[in-house]
C-alpha atoms as a PDB file:
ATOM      1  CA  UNK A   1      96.409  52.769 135.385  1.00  0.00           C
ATOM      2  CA  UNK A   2      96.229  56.323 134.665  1.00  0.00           C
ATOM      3  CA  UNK A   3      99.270  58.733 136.672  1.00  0.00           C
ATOM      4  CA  UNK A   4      97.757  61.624 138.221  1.00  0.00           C
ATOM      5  CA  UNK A   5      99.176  63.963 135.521  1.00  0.00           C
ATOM      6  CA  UNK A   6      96.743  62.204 133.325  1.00  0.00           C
ATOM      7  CA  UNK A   7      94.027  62.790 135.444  1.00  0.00           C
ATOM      8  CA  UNK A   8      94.414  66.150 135.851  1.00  0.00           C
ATOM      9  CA  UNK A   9      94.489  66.183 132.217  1.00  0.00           C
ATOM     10  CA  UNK A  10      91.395  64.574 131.977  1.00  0.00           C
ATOM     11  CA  UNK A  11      90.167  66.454 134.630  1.00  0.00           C
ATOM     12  CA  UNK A  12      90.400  69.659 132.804  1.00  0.00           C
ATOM     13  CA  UNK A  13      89.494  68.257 129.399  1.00  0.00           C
ATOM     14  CA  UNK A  14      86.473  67.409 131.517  1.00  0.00           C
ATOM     15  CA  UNK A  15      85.286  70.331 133.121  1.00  0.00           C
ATOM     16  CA  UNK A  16      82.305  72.241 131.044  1.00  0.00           C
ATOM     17  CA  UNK A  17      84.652  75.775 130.516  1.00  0.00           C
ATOM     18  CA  UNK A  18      87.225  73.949 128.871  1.00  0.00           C
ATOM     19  CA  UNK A  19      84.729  72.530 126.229  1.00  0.00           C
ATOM     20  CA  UNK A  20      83.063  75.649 126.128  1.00  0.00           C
ATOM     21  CA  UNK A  21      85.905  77.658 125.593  1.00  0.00           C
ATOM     22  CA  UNK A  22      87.508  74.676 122.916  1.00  0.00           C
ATOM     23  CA  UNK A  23      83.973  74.856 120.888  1.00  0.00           C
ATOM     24  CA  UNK A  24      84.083  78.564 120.840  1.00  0.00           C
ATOM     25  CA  UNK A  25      87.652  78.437 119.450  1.00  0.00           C
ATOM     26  CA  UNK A  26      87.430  75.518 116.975  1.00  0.00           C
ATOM     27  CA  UNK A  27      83.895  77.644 115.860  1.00  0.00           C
ATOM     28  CA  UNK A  28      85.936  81.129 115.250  1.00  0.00           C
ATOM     29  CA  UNK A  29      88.933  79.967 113.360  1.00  0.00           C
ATOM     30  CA  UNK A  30      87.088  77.623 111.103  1.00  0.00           C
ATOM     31  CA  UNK A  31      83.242  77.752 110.649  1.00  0.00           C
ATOM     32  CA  UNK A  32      82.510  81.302 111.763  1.00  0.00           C
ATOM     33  CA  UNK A  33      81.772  83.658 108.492  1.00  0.00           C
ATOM     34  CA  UNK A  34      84.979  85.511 109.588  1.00  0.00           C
ATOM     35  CA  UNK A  35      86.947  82.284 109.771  1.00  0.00           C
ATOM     36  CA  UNK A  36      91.153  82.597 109.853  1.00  0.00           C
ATOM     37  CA  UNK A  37      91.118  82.082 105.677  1.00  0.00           C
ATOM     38  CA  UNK A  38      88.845  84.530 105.453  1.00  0.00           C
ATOM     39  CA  UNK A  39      90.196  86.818 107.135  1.00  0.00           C
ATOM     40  CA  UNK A  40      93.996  85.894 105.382  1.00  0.00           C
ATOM     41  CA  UNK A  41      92.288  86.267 102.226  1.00  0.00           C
ATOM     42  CA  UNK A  42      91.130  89.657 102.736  1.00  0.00           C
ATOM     43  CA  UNK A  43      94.414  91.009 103.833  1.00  0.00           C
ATOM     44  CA  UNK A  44      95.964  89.829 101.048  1.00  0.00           C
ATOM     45  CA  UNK A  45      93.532  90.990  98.743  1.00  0.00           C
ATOM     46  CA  UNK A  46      93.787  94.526 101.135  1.00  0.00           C
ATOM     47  CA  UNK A  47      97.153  94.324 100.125  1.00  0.00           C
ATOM     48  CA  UNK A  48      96.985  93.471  96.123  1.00  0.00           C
ATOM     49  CA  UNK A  49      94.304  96.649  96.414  1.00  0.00           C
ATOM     50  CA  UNK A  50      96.725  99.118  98.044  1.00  0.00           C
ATOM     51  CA  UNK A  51      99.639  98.374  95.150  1.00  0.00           C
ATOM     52  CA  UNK A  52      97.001  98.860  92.783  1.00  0.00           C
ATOM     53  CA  UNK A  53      96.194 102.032  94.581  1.00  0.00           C
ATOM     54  CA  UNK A  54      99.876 103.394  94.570  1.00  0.00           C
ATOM     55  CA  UNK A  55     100.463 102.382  90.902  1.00  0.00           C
ATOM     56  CA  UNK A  56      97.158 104.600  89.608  1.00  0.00           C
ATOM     57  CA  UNK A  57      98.240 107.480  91.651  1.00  0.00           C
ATOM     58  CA  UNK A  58     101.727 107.468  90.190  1.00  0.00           C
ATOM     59  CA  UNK A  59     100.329 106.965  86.729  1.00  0.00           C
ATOM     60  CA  UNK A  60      97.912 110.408  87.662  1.00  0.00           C
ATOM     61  CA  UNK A  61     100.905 112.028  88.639  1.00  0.00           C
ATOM     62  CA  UNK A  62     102.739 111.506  85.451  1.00  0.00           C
ATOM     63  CA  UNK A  63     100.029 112.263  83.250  1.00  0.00           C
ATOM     64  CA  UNK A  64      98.920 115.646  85.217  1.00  0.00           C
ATOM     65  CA  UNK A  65     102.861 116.525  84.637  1.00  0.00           C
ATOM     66  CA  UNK A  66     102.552 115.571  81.096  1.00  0.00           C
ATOM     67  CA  UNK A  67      99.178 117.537  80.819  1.00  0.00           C
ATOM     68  CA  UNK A  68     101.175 120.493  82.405  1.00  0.00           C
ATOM     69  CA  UNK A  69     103.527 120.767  79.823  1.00  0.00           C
ATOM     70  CA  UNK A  70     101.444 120.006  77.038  1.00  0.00           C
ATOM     71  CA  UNK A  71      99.482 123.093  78.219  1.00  0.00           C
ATOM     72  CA  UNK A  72     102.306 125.065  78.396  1.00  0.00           C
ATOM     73  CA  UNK A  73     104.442 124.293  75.781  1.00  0.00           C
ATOM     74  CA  UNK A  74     103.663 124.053  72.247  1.00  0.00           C
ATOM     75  CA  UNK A  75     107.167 122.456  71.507  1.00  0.00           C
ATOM     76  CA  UNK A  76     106.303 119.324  73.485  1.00  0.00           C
ATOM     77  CA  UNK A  77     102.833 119.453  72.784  1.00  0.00           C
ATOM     78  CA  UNK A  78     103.646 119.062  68.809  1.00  0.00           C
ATOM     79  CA  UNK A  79     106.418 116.491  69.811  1.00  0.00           C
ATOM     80  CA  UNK A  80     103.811 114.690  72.011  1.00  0.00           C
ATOM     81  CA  UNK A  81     101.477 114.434  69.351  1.00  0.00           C
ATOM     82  CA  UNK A  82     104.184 113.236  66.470  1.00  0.00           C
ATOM     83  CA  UNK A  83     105.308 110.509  68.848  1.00  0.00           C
ATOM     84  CA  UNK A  84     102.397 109.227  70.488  1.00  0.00           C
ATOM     85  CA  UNK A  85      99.365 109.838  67.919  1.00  0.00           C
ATOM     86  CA  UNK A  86     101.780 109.512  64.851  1.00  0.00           C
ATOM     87  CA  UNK A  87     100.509 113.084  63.569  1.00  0.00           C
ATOM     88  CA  UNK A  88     102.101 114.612  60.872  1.00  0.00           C
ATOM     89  CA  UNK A  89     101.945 118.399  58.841  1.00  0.00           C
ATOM     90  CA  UNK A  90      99.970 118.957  55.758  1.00  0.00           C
ATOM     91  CA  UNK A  91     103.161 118.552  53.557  1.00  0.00           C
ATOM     92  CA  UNK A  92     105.058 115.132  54.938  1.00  0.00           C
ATOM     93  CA  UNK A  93     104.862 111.632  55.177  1.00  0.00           C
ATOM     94  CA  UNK A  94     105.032 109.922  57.564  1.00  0.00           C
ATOM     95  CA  UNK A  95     106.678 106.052  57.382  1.00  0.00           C
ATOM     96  CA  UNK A  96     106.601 103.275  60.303  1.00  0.00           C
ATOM     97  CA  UNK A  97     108.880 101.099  60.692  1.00  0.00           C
ATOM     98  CA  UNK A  98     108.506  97.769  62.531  1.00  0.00           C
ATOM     99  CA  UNK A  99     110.916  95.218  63.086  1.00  0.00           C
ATOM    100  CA  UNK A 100     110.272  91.730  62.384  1.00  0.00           C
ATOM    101  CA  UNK A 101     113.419  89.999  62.453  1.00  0.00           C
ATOM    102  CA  UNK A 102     113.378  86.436  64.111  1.00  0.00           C
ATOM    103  CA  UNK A 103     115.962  85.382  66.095  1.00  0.00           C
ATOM    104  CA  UNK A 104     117.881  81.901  64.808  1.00  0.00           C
ATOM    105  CA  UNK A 105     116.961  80.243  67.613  1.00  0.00           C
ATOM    106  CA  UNK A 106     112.938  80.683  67.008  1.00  0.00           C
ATOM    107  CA  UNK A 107     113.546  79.766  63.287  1.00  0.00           C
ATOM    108  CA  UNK A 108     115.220  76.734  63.714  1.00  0.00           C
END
């Protein structure tokens, strides 16, 4: 028959706290509405939101530094402009140049 480890097993799989407690368990980590993937899902999205977070406040940093010197100095602010807006004096052309060479291996 059973060995009296297996009764005590039984014993406590028996007694109403044990259930209780089991339910209660089973009921957090999978059906409540903060279940364990849940909860997994929001740290990682806590975590995707945080890089996001340090990316746009290094990206404020460079353009209030940019918007510094643009203030400041008319050199970089004309350089800025050529460079970035592709503005150019009254008198001059100005002539892009793009590259559209294909490699051999893309060609073939």
């Amino acid at each position: 028959m059973l060995t009296t480890k297996q009764q005590n097993f039984l014993a406590v799989l028996k007694n109403k706290y044990t259930i209780t407690i089991l339910f209660l368990l089973t009921w957090l980590l999978f059906f409540d509405r903060y279940d364990f993937v849940t909860q997994y899902n929001t740290v990682k999205e806590l975590k995707h939101l945080e890089e996001e977070r340090q990316y746009y406040l290094t990206e404020i940093g460079k353009n209030e530094n940019d918007l510094k010197h643009l203030i400041e100095d008319p050199v970089y602010l004309e350089t800025f402009a050529r460079e970035k807006y592709l503005m150019k004096k009254a008198n001059e052309d100005v002539f892009i140049i793009l590259d559209n060479r294909v490699s051999s291996k893309t060609a073939e």
